[in-house]
Protein backbone atom coordinates (compact mmCIF):
# COMPACT_ATOMS: atom_id res chain seq x y z
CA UNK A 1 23.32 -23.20 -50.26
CA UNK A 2 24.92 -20.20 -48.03
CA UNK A 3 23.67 -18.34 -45.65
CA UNK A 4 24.68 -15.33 -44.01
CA UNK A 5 26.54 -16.11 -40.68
CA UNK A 6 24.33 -12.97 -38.77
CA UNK A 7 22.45 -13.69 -35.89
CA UNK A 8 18.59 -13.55 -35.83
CA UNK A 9 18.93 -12.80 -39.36
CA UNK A 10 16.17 -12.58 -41.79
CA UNK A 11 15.75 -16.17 -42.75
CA UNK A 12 15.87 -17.61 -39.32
CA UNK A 13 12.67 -15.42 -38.58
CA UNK A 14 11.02 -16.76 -41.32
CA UNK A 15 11.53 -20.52 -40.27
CA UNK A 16 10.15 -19.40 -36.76
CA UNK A 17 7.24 -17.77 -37.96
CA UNK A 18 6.54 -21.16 -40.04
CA UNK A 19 6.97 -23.60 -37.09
CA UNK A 20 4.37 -21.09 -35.06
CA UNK A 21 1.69 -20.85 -37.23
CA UNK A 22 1.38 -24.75 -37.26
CA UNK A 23 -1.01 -26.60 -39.34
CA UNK A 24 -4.32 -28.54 -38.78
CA UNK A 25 -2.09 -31.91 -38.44
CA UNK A 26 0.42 -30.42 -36.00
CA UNK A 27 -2.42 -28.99 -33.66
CA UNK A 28 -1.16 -29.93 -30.46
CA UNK A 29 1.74 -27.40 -30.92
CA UNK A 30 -0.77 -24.83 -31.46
CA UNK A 31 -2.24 -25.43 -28.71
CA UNK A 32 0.24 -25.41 -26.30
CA UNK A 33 1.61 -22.32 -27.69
CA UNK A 34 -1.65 -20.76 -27.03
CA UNK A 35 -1.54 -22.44 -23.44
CA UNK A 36 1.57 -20.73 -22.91
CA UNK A 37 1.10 -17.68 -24.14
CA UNK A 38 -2.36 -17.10 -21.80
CA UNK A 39 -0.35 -18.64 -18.87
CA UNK A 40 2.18 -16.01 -19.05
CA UNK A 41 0.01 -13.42 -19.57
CA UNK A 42 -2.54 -13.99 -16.38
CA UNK A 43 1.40 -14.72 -14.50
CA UNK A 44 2.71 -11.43 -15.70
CA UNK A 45 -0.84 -9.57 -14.78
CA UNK A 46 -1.27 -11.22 -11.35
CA UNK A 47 2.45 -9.94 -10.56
CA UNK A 48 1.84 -6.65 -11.67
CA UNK A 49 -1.91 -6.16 -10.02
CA UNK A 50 -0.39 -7.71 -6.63
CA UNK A 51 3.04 -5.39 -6.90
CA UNK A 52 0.45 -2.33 -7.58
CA UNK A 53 -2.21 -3.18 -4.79
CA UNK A 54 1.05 -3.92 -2.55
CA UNK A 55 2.53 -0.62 -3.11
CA UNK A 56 -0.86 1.34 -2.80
CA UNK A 57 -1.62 -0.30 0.66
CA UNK A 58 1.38 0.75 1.78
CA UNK A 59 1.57 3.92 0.73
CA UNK A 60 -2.34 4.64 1.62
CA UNK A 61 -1.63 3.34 5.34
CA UNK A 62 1.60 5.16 5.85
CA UNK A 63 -0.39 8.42 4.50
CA UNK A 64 -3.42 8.13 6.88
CA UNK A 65 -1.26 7.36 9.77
CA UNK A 66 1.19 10.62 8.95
CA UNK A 67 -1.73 12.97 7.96
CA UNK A 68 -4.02 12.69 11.34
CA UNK A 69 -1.47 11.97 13.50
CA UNK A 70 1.91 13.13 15.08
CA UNK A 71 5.17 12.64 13.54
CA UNK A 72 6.53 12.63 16.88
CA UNK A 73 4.65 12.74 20.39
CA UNK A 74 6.74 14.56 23.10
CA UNK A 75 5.60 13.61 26.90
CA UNK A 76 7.01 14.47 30.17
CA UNK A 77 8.89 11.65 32.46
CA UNK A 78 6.05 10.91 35.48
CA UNK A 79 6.80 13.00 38.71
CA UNK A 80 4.87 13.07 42.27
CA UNK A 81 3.56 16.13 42.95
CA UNK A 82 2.94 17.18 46.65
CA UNK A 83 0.12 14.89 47.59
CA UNK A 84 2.05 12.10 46.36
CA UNK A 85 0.40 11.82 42.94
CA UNK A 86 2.29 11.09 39.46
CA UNK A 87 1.81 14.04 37.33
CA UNK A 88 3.23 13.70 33.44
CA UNK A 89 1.46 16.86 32.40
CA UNK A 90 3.49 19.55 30.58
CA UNK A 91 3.49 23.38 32.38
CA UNK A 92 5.67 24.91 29.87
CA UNK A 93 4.24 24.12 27.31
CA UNK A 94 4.12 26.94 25.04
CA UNK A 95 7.88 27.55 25.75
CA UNK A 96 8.58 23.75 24.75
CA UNK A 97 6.43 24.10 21.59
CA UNK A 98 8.78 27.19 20.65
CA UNK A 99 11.66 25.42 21.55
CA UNK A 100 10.93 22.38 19.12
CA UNK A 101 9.28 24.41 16.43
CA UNK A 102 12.91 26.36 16.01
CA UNK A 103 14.50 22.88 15.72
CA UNK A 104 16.36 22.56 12.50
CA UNK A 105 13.36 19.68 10.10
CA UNK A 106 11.05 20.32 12.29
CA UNK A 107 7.11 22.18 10.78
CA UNK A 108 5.26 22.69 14.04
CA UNK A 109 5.41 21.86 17.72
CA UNK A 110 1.70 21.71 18.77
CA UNK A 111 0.22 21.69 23.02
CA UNK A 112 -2.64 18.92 23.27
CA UNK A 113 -4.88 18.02 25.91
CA UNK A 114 -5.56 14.13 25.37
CA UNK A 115 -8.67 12.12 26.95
CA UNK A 116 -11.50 9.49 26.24
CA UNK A 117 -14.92 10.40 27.05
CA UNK A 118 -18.37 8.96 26.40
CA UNK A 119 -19.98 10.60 23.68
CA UNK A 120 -24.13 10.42 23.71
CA UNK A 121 -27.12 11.15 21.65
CA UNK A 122 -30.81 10.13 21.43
CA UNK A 123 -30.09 7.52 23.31
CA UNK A 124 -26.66 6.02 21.34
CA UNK A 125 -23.39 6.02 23.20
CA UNK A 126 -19.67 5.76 21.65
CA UNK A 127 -16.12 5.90 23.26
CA UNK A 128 -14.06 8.55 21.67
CA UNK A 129 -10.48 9.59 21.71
CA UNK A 130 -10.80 13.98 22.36
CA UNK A 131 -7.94 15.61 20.90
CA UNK A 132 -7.95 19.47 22.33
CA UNK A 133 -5.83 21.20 19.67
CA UNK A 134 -5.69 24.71 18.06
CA UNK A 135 -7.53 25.88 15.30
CA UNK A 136 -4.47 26.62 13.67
CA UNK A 137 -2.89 23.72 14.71
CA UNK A 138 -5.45 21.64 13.19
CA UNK A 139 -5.30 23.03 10.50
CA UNK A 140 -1.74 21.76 9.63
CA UNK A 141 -3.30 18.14 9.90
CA UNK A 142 -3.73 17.53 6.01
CA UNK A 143 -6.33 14.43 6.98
CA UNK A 144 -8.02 16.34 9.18
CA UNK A 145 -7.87 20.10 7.06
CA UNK A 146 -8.00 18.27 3.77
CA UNK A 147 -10.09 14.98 4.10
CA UNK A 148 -11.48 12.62 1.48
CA UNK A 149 -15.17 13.86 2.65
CA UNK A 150 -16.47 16.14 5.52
CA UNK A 151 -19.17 18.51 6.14
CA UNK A 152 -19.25 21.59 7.30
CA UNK A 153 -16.86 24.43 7.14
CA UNK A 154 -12.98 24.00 9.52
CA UNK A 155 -12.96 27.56 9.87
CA UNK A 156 -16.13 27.22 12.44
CA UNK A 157 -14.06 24.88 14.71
CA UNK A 158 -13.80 27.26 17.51
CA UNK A 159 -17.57 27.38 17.85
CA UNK A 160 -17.98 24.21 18.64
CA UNK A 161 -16.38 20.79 17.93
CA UNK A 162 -15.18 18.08 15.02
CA UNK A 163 -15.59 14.73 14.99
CA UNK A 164 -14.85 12.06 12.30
CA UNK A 165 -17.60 10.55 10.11
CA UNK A 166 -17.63 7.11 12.27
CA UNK A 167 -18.79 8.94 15.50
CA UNK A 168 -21.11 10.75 13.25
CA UNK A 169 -22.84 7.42 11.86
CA UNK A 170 -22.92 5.39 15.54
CA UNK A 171 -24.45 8.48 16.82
CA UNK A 172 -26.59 9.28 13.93
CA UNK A 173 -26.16 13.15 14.34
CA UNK A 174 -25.25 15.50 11.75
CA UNK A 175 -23.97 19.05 11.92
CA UNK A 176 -25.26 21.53 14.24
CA UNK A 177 -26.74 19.01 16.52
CA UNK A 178 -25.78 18.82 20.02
CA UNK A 179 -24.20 15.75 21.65
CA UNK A 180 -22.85 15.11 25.28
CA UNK A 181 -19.81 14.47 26.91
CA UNK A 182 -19.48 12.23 29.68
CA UNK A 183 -16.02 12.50 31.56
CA UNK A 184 -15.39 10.39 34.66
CA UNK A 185 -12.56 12.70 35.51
CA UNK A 186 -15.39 15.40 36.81
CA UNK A 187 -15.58 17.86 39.54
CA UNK A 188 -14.37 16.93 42.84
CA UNK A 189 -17.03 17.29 45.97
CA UNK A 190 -17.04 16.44 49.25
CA UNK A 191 -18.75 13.05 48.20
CA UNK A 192 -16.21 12.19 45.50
CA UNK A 193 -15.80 13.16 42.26
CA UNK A 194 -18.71 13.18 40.17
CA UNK A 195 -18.52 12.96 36.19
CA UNK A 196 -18.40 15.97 33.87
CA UNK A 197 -21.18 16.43 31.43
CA UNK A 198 -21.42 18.58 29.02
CA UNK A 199 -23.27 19.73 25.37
CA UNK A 200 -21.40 20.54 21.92
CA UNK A 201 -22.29 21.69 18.83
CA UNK A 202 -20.69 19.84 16.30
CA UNK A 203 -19.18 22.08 13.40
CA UNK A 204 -17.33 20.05 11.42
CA UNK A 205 -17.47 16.24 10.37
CA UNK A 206 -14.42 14.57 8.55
CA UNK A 207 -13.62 11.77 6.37
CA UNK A 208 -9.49 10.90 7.54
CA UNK A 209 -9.82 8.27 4.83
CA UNK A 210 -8.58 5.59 8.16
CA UNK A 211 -11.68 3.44 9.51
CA UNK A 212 -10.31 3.65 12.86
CA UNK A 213 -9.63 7.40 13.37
CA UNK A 214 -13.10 7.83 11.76
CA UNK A 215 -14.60 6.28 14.25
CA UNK A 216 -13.17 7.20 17.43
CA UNK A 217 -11.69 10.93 16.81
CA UNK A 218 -12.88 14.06 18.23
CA UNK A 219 -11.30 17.23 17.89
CA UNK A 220 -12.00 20.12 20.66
CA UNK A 221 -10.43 23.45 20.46
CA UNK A 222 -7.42 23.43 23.20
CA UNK A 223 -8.56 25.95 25.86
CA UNK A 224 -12.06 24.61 25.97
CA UNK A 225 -10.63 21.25 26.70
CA UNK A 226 -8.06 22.34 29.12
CA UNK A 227 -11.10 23.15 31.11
CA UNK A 228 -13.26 20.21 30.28
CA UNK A 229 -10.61 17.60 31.47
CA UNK A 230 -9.25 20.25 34.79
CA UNK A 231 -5.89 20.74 32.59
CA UNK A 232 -5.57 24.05 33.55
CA UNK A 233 -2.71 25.96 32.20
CA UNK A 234 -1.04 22.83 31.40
CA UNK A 235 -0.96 20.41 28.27
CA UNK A 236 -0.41 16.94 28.72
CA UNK A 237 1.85 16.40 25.20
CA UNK A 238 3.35 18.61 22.08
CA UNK A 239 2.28 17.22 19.04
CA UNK A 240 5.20 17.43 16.59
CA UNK A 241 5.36 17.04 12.65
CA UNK A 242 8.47 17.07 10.89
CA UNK A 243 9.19 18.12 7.40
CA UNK A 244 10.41 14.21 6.37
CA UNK A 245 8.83 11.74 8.00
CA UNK A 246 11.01 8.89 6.95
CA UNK A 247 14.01 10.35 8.48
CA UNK A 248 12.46 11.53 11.90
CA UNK A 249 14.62 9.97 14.07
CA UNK A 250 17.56 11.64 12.66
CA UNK A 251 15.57 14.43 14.62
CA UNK A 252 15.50 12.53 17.56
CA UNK A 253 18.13 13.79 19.67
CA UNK A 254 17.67 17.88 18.83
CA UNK A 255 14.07 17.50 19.53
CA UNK A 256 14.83 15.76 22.79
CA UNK A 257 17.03 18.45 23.59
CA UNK A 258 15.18 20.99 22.81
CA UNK A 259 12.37 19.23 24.95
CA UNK A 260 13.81 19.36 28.06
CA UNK A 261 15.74 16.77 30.70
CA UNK A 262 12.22 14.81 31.64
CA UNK A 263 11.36 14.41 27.84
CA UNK A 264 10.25 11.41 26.74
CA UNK A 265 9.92 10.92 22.38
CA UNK A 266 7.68 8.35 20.83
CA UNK A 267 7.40 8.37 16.54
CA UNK A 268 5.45 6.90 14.40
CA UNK A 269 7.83 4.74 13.79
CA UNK A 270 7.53 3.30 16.94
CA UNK A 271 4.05 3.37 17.03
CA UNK A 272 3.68 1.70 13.62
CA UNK A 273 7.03 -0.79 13.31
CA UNK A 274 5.54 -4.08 14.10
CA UNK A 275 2.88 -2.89 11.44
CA UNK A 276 5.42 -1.84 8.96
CA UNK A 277 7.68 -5.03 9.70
CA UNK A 278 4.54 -6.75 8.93
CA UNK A 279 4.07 -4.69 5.61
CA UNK A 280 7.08 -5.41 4.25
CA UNK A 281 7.10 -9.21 5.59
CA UNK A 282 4.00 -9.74 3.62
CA UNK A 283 5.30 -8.00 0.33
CA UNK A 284 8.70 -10.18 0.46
CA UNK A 285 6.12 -13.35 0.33
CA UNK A 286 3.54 -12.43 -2.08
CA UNK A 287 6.89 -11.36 -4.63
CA UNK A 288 7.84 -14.74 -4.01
CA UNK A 289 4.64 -16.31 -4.63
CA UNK A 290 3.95 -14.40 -7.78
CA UNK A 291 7.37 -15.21 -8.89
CA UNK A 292 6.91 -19.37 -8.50
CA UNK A 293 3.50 -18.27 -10.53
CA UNK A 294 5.68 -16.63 -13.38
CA UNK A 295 8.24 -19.87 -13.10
CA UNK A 296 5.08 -21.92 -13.29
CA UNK A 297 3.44 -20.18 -16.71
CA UNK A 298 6.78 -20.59 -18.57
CA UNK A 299 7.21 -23.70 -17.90
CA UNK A 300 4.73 -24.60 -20.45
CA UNK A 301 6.86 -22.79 -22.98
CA UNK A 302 9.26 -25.64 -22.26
CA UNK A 303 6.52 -28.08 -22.91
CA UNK A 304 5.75 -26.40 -26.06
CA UNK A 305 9.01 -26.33 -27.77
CA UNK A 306 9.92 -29.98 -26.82
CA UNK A 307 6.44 -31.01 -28.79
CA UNK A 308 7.49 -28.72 -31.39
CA UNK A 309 11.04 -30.08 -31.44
CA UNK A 310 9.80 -33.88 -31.88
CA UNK A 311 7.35 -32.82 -34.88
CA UNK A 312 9.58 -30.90 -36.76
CA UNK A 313 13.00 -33.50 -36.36
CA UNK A 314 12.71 -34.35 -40.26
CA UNK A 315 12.82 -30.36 -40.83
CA UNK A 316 15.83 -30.25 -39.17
CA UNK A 317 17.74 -32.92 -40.62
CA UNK A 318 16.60 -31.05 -43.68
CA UNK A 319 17.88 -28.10 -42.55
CA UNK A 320 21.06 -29.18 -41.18
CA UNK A 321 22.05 -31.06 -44.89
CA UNK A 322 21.06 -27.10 -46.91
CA UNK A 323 23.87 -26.00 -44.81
CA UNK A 324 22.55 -24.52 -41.53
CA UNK A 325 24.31 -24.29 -38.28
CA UNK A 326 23.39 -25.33 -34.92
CA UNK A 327 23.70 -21.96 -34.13
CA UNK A 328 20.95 -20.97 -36.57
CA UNK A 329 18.77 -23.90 -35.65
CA UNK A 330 19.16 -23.11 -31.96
CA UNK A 331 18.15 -19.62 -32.89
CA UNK A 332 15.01 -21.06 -34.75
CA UNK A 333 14.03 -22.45 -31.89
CA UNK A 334 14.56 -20.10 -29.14
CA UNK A 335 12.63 -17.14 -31.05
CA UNK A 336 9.54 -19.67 -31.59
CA UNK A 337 10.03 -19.99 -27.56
CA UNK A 338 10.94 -16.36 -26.71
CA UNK A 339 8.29 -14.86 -29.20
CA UNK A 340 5.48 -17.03 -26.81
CA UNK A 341 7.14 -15.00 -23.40
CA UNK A 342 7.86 -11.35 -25.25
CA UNK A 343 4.11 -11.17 -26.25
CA UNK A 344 2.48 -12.93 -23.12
CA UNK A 345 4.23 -10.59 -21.04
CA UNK A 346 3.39 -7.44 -23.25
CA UNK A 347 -0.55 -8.49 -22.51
CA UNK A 348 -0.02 -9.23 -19.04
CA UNK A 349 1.58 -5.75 -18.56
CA UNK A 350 -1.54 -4.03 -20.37
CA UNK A 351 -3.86 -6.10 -18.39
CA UNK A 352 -1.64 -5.31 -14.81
CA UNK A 353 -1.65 -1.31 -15.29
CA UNK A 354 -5.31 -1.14 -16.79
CA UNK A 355 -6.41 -3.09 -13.39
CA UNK A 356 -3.71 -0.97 -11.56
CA UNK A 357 -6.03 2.24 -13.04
CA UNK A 358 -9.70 0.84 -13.09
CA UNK A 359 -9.20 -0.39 -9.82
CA UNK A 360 -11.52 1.48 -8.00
CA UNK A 361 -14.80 0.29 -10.94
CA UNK A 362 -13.73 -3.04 -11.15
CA UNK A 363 -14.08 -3.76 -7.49
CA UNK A 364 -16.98 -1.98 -7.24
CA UNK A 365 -18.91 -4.62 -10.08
CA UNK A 366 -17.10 -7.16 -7.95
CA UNK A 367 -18.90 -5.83 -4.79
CA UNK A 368 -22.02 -5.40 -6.56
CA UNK A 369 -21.83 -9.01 -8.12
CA UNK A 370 -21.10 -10.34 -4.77
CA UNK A 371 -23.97 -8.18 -3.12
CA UNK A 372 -21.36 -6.03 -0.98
CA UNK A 373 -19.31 -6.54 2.17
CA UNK A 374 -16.07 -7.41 -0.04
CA UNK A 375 -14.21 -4.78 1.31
CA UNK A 376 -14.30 -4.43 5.31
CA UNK A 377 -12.66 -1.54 6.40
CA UNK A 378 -13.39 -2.66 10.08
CA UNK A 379 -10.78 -4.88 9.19
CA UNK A 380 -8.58 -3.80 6.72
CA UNK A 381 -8.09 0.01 8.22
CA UNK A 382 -8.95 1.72 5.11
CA UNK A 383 -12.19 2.41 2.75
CA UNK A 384 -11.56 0.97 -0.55
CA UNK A 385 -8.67 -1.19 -2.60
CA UNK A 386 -5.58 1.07 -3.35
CA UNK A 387 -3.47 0.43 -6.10
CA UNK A 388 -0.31 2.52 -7.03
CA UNK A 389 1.68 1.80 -10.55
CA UNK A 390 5.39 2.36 -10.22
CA UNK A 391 7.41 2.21 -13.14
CA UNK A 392 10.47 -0.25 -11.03
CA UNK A 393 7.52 -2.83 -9.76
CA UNK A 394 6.42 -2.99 -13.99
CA UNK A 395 10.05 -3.50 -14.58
CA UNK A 396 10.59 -5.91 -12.27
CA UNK A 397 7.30 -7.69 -13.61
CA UNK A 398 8.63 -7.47 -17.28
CA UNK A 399 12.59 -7.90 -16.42
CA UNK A 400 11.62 -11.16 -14.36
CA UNK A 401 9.00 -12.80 -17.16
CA UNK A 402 11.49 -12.11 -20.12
CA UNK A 403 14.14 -13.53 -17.99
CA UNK A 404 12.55 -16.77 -17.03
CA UNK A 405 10.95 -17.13 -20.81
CA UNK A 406 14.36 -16.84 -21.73
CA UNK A 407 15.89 -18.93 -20.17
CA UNK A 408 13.55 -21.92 -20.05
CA UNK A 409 13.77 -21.72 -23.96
CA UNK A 410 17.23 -21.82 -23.93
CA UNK A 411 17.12 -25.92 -23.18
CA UNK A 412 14.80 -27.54 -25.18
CA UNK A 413 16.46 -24.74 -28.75
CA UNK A 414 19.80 -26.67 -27.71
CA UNK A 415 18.61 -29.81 -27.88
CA UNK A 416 17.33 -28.96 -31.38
CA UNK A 417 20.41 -27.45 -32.29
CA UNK A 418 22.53 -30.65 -31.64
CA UNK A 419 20.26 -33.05 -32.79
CA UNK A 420 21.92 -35.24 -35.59
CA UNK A 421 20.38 -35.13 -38.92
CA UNK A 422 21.01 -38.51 -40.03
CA UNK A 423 19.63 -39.95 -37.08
CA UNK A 424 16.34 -37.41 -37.72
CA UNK A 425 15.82 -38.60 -41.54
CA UNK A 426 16.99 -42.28 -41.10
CA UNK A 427 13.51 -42.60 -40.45
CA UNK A 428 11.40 -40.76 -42.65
């Protein structure tokens, strides 16, 4: 009997098909197949669902963080004015602004006036970060211009003031009502200096999309809070966003020039490293995790093949007397093993990216099913599950499931391959 010497060739399929489809007697091969193929599947979809979710975190944190906030906060190094006092405000301010916006990377140099007041209402009271900023300024804050939800119209800003969807909610107002101030930094008198109050309409509520900026942000336009905290033709930092975040301090040094001598820079870089580190700390484990789950799933492939090996040793010997190789045995054997990882990891990949896409209803019957609080954005920073699909983290998924199915196959085919067909049919 000859065969033809080609690899994977026609006949060698055949036999492989055979040994899968195994009969009623041989069950137990059947069912360890089956075992293996559902292992590698839920392996393959974990990876990819944890790879997507990982990436979508990220990239929703990192977004919230650049679209509210500065790129780069510019202060002034602390001086004593002449009643001995440390002053850090900024009195050339506009001229700094110019002299960073005209900084080679660099989208807009904006004054602020910074502060935390006590915000009131019918009786409820909140802490809240005021940010007194430009109309036009603010609207160059894509979180802020651009949110996931607000009320109210942006271009009425100047009228009154904005204030994220959290303050809204702990203060149960909506727009046009009227809430207080409370500043300890006040007027002075001859007693002291008593605490500021004073009413604002609010004209705009926002959704930034980040739990914590929700909740304590309130915008104010800049010359009504230069009076309101006594910052008088001063600001007290330049708010500065840069055209790539990710390489902003490459644009260190020419903004600190451009800043001044007493200049003092702070990113969100630095702001957000230990974060970031933390990020990216995290990811390197759960990759590792998910990977010993992958190892785990194709293991049984191993188990498999060796049961499959032991009930078919009188098919070998068989074999190996009509004239095949061990090459064509070992063949045999490893597409009966490899045929188990190629179409576990196909299904896990369909089940990853639909998750990866349905995300968002999924967790919501989860939520429902678990009657709510899942997902605490208190905690986790951010409204809902994110979950980005990126064609290298489904590569990576597929390259490192085919790899391991591979080559966990590989061992128990060679021992097929060399097994001697005497000693398989002495027996039978």
């Amino acid at each position: 009997m000859r065969h033809s010497n080609q690899p994977f060739a026609a006949y060698e399929w055949m036999i492989a098909w055979r040994y899968l489809r195994a009969r009623r007697a041989e069950g137990g091969v059947s069912v360890m197949t089956w075992i293996s193929l559902i292992g590698v599947t839920l392996a393959v979809f974990a990876l990819i669902a944890t790879l997507a979710v990982r990436s979508g975190f990220r990239s929703e944190i990192v977004d919230t963080i650049l679209g509210a906030n500065a790129h780069v906060t510019v202060y002034q190094i602390p001086m004593a004015d002449d009643f001995g006092r440390l002053d850090r405000t900024i009195h050339n301010y506009s001229e700094m602004a110019n002299a960073i916006g005209k900084v080679e990377g660099v989208n807009r140099a904006a004054p602020l006036i910074k502060g935390q007041v006590m915000a009131s209402f019918g009786g409820q009271n909140a802490g809240v970060q005021v940010y007194g900023i430009s109309a036009s300024d603010l609207m160059t804050l894509p979180r802020i211009a651009k949110p996931e939800d607000f009320i109210g119209d942006i271009g009425d800003f100047e009228q009154g003031i904005a204030i994220g969807s959290g303050v809204a909610r702990i203060l149960n107002v909506t727009l046009g009502d009227k809430i207080k101030l409370i500043s300890p930094e006040g007027v002075k008198t001859a007693f002291g200096t008593s605490p500021r109050v004073k009413s604002y309409t609010i004209s705009y509520i926002f959704t930034a999309g980040r739990y914590d900026i929700d909740k304590t942000r309130l915008y104010m336009p800049f010359a009504e809070a230069q009076n309101y905290f006594n910052r008088e033709e001063v600001a007290d930092e330049i708010e500065v966003m840069v055209e790539n975040p990710d390489q902003v301090i490459r644009l260190s040094d020419a903004i600190s020039s451009a800043a001044g001598a007493r200049a003092q820079l702070w990113s969100w870089k630095d702001a957000s490293s230990n974060f970031l580190r933390a990020l990216e700390i995290e990811d390197n484990v759960m990759f590792i995790i998910m990977t010993i789950l992958v190892l785990i799933a194709t293991m049984n492939i191993i188990s498999g093949l060796i049961m499959l090996v032991k009930n078919k040793g009188r098919d070998i010997g068989i074999l190996r007397t009509m004239g095949l190789t061990e090459g064509s045995v070992m063949r045999v054997f490893f597409i009966c093993g490899a045929f188990t990882g190629v179409i576990g990891t196909v299904f896990g990949v369909i089940l990853g990216c639909l998750f990866a896409i349905y995300i968002d209803p999924i967790f919501s019957l989860v939520n429902y099913v678990a009657g709510g609080g899942v997902w605490d954005p208190s905690i986790r920073g951010i409204y809902s599950v994110p979950a980005e699909l990126h064609l290298n983290d489904v590569l990576s998924a597929v390259i490192l499931s085919l790899g391991l199915s591979f080559g966990v196959t590989f061992f128990p085919a060679r021992r097929a391959a060399r097994m001697n067909p005497v000693e398989a049919l002495r027996y039978e």
